[in-house]
Protein backbone atom coordinates (compact mmCIF):
# COMPACT_ATOMS: atom_id res chain seq x y z
CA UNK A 1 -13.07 -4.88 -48.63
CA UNK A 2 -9.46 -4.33 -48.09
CA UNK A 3 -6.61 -6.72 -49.50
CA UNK A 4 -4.88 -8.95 -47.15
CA UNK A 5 -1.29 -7.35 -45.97
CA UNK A 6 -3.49 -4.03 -46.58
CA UNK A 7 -4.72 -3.90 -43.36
CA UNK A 8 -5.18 0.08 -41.95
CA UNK A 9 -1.69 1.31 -39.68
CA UNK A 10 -4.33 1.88 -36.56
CA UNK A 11 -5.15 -1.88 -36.04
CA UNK A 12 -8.67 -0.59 -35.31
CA UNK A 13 -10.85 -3.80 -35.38
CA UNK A 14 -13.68 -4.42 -37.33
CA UNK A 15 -16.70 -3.00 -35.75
CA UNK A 16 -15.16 -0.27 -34.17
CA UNK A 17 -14.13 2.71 -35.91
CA UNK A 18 -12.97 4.74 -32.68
CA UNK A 19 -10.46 2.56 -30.51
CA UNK A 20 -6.87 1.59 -32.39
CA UNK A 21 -6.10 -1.65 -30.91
CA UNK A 22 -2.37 -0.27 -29.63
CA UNK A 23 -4.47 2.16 -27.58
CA UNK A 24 -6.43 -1.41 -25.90
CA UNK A 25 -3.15 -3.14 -26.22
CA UNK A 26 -1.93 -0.32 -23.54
CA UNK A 27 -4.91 -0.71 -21.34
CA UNK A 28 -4.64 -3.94 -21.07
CA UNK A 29 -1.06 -4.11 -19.98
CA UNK A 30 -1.98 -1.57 -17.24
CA UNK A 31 -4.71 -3.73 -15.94
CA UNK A 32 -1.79 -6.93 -16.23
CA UNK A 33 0.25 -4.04 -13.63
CA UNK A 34 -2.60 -3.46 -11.95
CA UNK A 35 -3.59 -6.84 -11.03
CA UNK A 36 -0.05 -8.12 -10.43
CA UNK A 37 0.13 -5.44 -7.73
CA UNK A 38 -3.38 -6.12 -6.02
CA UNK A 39 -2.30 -9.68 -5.76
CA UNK A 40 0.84 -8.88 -4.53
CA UNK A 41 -0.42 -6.78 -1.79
CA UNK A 42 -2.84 -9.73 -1.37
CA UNK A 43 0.42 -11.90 -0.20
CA UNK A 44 1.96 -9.46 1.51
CA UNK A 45 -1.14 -9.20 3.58
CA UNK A 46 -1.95 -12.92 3.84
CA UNK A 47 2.05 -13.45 4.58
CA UNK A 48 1.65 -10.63 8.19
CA UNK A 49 -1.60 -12.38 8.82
CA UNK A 50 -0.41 -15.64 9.32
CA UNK A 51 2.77 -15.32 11.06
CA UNK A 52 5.10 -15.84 8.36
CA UNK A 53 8.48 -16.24 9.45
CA UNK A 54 11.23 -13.40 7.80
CA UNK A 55 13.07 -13.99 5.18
CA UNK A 56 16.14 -14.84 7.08
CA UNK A 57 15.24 -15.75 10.56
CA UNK A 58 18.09 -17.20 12.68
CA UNK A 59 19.16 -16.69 16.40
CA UNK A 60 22.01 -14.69 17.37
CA UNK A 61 25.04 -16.90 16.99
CA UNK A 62 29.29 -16.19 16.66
CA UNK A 63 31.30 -13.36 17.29
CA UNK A 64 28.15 -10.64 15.79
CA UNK A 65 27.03 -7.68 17.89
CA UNK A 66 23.95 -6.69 17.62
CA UNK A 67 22.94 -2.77 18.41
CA UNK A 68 19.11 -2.29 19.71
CA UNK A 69 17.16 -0.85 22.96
CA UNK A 70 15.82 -3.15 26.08
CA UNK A 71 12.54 -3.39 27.82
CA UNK A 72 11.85 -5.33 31.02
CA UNK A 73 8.82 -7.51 31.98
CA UNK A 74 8.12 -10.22 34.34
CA UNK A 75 7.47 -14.20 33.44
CA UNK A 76 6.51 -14.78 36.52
CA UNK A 77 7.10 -18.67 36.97
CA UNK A 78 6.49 -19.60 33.18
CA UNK A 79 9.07 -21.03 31.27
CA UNK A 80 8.24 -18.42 28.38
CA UNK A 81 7.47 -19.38 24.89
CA UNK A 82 10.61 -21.97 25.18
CA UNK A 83 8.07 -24.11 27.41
CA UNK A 84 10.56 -24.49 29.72
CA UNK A 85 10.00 -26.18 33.54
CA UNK A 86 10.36 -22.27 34.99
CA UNK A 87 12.53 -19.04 34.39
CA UNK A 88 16.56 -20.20 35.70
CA UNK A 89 17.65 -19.90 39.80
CA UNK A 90 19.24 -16.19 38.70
CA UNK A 91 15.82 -15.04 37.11
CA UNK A 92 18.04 -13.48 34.34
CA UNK A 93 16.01 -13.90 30.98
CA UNK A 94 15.60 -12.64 27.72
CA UNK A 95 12.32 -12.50 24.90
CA UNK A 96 13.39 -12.02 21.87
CA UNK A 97 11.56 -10.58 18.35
CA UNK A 98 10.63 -13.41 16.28
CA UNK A 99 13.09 -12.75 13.58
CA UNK A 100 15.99 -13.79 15.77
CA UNK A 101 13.50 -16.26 18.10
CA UNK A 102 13.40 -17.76 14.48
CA UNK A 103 10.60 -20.20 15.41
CA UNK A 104 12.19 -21.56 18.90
CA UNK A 105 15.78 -21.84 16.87
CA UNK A 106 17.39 -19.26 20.02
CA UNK A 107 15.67 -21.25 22.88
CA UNK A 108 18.42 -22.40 25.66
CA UNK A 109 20.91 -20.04 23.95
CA UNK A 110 22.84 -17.33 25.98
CA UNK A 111 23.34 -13.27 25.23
CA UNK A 112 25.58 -11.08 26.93
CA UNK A 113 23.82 -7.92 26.88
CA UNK A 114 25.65 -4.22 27.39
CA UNK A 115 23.74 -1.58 29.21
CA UNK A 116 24.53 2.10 30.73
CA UNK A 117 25.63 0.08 34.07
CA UNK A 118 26.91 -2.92 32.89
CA UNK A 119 26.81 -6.69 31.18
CA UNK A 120 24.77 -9.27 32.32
CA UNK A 121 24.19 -13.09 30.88
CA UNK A 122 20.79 -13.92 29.90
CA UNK A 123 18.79 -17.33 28.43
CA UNK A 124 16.86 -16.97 25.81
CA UNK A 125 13.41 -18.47 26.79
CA UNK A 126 10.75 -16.55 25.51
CA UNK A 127 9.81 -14.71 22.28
CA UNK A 128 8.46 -10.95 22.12
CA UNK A 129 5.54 -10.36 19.92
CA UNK A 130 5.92 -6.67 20.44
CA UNK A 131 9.51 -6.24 19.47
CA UNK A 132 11.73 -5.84 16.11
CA UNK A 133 14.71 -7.19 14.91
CA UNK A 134 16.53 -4.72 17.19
CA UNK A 135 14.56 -4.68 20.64
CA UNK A 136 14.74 -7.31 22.81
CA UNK A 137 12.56 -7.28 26.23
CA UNK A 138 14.78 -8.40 29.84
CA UNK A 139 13.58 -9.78 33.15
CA UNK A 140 13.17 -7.34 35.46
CA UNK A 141 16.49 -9.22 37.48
CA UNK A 142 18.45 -8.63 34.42
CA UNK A 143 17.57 -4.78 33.33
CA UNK A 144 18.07 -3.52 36.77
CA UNK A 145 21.78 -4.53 36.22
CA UNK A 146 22.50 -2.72 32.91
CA UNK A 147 19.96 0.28 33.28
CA UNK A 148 18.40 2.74 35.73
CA UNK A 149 14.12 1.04 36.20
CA UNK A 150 12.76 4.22 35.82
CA UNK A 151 14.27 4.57 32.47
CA UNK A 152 11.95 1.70 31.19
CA UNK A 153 13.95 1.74 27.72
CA UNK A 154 18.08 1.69 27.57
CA UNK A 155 20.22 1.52 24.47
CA UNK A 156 22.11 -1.63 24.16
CA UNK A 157 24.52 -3.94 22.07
CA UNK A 158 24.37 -7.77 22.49
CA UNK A 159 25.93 -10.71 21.34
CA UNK A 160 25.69 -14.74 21.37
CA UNK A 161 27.65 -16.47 24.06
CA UNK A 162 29.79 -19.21 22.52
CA UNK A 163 30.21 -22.39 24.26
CA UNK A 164 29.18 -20.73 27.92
CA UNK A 165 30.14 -23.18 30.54
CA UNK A 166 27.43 -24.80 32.38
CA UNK A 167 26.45 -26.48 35.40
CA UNK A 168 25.79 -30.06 34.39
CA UNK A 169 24.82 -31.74 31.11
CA UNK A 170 21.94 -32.32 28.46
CA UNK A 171 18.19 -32.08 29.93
CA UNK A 172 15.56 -34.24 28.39
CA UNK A 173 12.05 -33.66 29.02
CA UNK A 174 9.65 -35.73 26.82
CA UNK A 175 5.71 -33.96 26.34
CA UNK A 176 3.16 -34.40 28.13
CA UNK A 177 0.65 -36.48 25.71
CA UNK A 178 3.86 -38.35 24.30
CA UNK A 179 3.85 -41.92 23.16
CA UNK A 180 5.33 -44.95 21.26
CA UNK A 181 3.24 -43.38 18.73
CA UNK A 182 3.97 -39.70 18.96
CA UNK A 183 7.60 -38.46 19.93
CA UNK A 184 8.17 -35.26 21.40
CA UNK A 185 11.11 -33.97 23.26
CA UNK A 186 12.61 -30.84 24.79
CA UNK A 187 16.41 -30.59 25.09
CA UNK A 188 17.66 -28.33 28.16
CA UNK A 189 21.12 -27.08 29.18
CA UNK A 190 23.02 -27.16 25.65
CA UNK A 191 24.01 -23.41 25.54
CA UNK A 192 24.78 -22.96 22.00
CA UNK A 193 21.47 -22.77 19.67
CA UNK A 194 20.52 -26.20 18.53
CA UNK A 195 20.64 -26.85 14.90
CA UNK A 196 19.50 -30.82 14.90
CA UNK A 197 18.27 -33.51 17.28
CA UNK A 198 17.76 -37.19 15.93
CA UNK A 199 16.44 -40.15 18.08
CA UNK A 200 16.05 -43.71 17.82
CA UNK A 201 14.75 -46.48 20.12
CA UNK A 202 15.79 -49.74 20.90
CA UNK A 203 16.21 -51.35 17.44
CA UNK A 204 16.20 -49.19 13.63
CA UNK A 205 18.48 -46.40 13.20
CA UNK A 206 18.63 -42.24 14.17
CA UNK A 207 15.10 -40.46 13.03
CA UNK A 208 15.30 -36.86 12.39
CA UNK A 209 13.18 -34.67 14.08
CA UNK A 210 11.49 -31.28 13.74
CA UNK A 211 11.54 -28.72 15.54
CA UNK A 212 8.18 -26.55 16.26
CA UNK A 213 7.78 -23.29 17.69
CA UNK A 214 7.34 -24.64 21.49
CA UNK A 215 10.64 -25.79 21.31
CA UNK A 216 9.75 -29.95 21.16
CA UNK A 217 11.63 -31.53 18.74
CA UNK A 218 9.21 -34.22 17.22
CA UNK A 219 8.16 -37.48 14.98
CA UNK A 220 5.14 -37.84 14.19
CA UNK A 221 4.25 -41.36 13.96
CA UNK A 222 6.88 -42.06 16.57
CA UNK A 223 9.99 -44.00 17.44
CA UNK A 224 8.32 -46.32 20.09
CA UNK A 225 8.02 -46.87 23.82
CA UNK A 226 11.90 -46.41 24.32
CA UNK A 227 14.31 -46.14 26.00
CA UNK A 228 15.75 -43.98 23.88
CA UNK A 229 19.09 -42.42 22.45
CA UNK A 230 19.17 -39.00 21.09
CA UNK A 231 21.99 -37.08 19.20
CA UNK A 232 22.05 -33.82 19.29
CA UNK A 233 24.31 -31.30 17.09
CA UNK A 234 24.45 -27.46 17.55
CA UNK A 235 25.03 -24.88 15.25
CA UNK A 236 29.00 -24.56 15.53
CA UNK A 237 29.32 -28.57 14.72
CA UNK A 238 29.40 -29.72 18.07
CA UNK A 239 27.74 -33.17 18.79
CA UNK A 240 26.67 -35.09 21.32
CA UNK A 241 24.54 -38.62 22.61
CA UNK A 242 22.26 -39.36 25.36
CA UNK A 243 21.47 -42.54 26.05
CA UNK A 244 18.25 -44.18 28.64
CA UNK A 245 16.57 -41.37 27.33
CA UNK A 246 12.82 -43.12 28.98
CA UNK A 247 9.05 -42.71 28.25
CA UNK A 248 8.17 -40.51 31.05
CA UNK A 249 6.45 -37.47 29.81
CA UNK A 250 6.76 -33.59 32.19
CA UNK A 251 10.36 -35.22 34.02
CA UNK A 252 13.30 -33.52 33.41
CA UNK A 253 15.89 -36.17 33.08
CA UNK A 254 19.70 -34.93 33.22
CA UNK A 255 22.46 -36.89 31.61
CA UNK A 256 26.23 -36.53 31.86
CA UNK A 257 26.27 -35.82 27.92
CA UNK A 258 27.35 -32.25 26.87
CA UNK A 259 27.91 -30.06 24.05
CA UNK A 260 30.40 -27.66 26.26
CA UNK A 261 32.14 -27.07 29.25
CA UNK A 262 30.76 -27.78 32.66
CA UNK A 263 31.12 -25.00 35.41
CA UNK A 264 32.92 -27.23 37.46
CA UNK A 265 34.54 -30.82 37.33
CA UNK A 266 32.53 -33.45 36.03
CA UNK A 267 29.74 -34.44 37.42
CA UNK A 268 28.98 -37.90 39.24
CA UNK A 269 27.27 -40.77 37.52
CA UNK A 270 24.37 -39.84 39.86
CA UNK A 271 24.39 -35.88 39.49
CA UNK A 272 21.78 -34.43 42.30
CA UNK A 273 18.83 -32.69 40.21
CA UNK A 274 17.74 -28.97 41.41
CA UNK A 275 14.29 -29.57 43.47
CA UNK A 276 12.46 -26.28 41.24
CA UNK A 277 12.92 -28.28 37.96
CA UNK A 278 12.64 -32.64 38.19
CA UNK A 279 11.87 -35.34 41.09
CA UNK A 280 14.84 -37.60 41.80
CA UNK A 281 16.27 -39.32 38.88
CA UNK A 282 16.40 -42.73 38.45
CA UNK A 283 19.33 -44.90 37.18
CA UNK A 284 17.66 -44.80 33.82
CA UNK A 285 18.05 -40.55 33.94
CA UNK A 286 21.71 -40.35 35.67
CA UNK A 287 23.10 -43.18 33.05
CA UNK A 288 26.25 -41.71 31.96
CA UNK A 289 26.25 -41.42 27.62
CA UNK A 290 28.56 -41.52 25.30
CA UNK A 291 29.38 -38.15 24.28
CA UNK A 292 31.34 -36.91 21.24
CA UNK A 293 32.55 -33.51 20.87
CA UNK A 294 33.02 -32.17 17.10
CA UNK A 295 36.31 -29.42 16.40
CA UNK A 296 34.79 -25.88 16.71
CA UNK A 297 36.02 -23.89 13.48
CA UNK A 298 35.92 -20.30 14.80
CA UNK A 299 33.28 -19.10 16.39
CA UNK A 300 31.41 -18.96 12.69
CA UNK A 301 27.66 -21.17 12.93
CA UNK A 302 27.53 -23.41 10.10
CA UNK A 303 25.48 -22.14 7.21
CA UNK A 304 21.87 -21.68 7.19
CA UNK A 305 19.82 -22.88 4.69
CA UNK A 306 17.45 -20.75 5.61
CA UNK A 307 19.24 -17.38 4.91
C-alpha cells in the first residue's frame, strides 16, 4: 500500500498497470479538438443550409466602388425578388448577390455601373442566387449598353447612386392578404436604400416595422384599418411622412412626400399615375404629406449595426 503524497510519478491508476494517466489526459484533449471541430463544421454546414445571411451584409451605399464582372438575364414582367408591380419603363435592372441584397436592404436603390462601352443607371430589384459578393447579373436593356452580348461576361466597377433625382414621390403599396390585424407595406420610389419605416393609424403613436426579405415592411398584430401615416428614414438620415396612407391591398398609391429630388418641378396635388403600375388614385392617394428632409452629412450611410 503506498503512503499518501507517495503516489508513483506516472499517475497510472489503480487497476491498470500499462496507461499513465498524462498519456489519457492527452487523448482526451484530442478528442475535446476533435469534437469542437466536428461541431463546428456541423454549424458551418447548418449556417449554408439555411440561408444564413453574411457576416456583414449591407447594400451598396456612399461614395464606395465596387470592382466585379456582369451577367445579363431577363425578368420578364416580374418585379424580381423586390416584389415590385413590374421591371421600370427603361427595363434597366440589376440582381444582386445576397451579401449586398442583404435581405431586401438594396431594393429601390440605384447603381451606376461601368462597362467596356459605357455607364448606365440601374434599380436594384432582384437578388441573384448564383452570384458573389463581386458579380452582379443586368437586364438584358442594361448590359447591351456597357458590353458587347456575345461577350456574356464583362468586367465592371459600380457604385451607389446618392440621392438620384426622381420622377415623383414615395409609392405605397400595402399586401395583398393585409388587414387591421396584419400590416404589411411596400415603399416605392425612395432611391437611397431604406434603413427604417414606422407607421401608425388614426390614434396611438409610430410602430416600428420589420423588414423581410420580399421587401414588405411589417407588424404583426397590426396597426388597424387606417388610414395611415408612415415615416420613412433612409440610410444617409434623410426622413420623410406620408400621410392617407389607406387599406387597399395590390394599389400603388403615390404621395407628394420624398426623400430626394424630383426630376422635374413639383408635382401637382393630383400627380397622374403611370397606367403599367396603379389605377387612378383617389384623393386619399394624391393627399399631399408633410415631408421633412434631414441634413445629409457626406455621402457616408449611417452606421450599421449589423457590420
Amino acid at each position: 500500500m503506498t503512503a499518501p503524497g507517495t503516489e508513483p510519478d506516472n499517475d497510472t491508476p489503480a487497476g491498470d498497470s500499462t496507461t499513465p494517466r498524462s498519456s489519457r489526459r492527452v487523448r482526451r484533449w484530442w478528442a475535446g479538438v476533435g469534437v469542437a471541430a466536428l461541431a463546428a463544421v456541423l454549424g458551418i454546414t447548418l449556417a449554408v443550409r439555411g440561408g444564413a445571411a453574411p457576416a456583414c451584409a449591407a447594400p451598396p451605399s456612399g461614395n464606395t466602388v465596387h470592382r466585379g464582372t456582369a451577367s445579363f438575364y431577363d425578368a420578364g414582367r416580374s418585379g424580381g425578388t423586390c416584389s415590385f408591380p413590374g421591371p421600370p419603363a427603361d427595363r434597366r435592372y440589376v440582381a444582386l448577390g445576397s451579401s449586398q441584397y442583404a435581405k431586401a436592404a438594396a431594393c429601390g436603390s440605384y447603381l451606376d455601373v461601368t462597362g467596356p462601352k459605357g455607364t448606365v443607371r440601374v434599380l436594384v430589384m432582384d437578388q441573384c442566387d448564383g452570384c458573389g459578393s463581386s458579380k452582379i447579373d443586368l437586364s438584358d436593356e442594361a448590359f447591351t449598353r456597357i458590353a458587347g452580348r456575345s461577350q456574356g461576361i464583362a468586367s465592371v466597377t459600380y457604385r451607389a447612386v446618392v440621392d438620384p433625382p426622381l420622377d415623383g414621390g414615395l409609392t405605397f403599396r400595402l399586401k395583398g392578404g393585409a388587414s387591421q390585424y396584419w400590416f404589411a407595406v411596400q415603399v416605392g420610389n425612395h432611391g437611397n436604400p431604406l434603413r427604417s419605416v414606422e407607421a401608425k393609424g388614426p390614434t396611438g403613436g409610430f410602430r416600428k416595422t420589420a423588414r423581410q426579405t420580399d421587401n414588405y415592411w411589417t407588424v404583426e398584430d397590426g396597426i388597424g384599418p387606417g388610414p395611415y401615416t408612415i415615416r420613412v428614414t433612409d440610410v444617409y438620415g434623410h426622413r420623410a411622412t406620408a400621410t392617407g396612407i389607406r387599406m387597399t391591398p395590390k394599389q400603388v398609391q403615390r404621395t407628394t412626400a420624398s426623400l430626394v429630388a424630383a426630376v422635374s418641378s413639383p408635382p401637382s396635388p393630383t400627380p397622374t399615375p403611370s397606367p403599367s403600375l396603379s389605377p387612378s388614385p383617389t384623393a386619399a392617394e394624391s393627399a399631399a404629406p408633410a415631408t421633412t428632409v434631414e441634413a445629409l452629412a457626406g455621402a457616408a450611410a449611417l452606421a450599421d449595426s449589423r457590420c
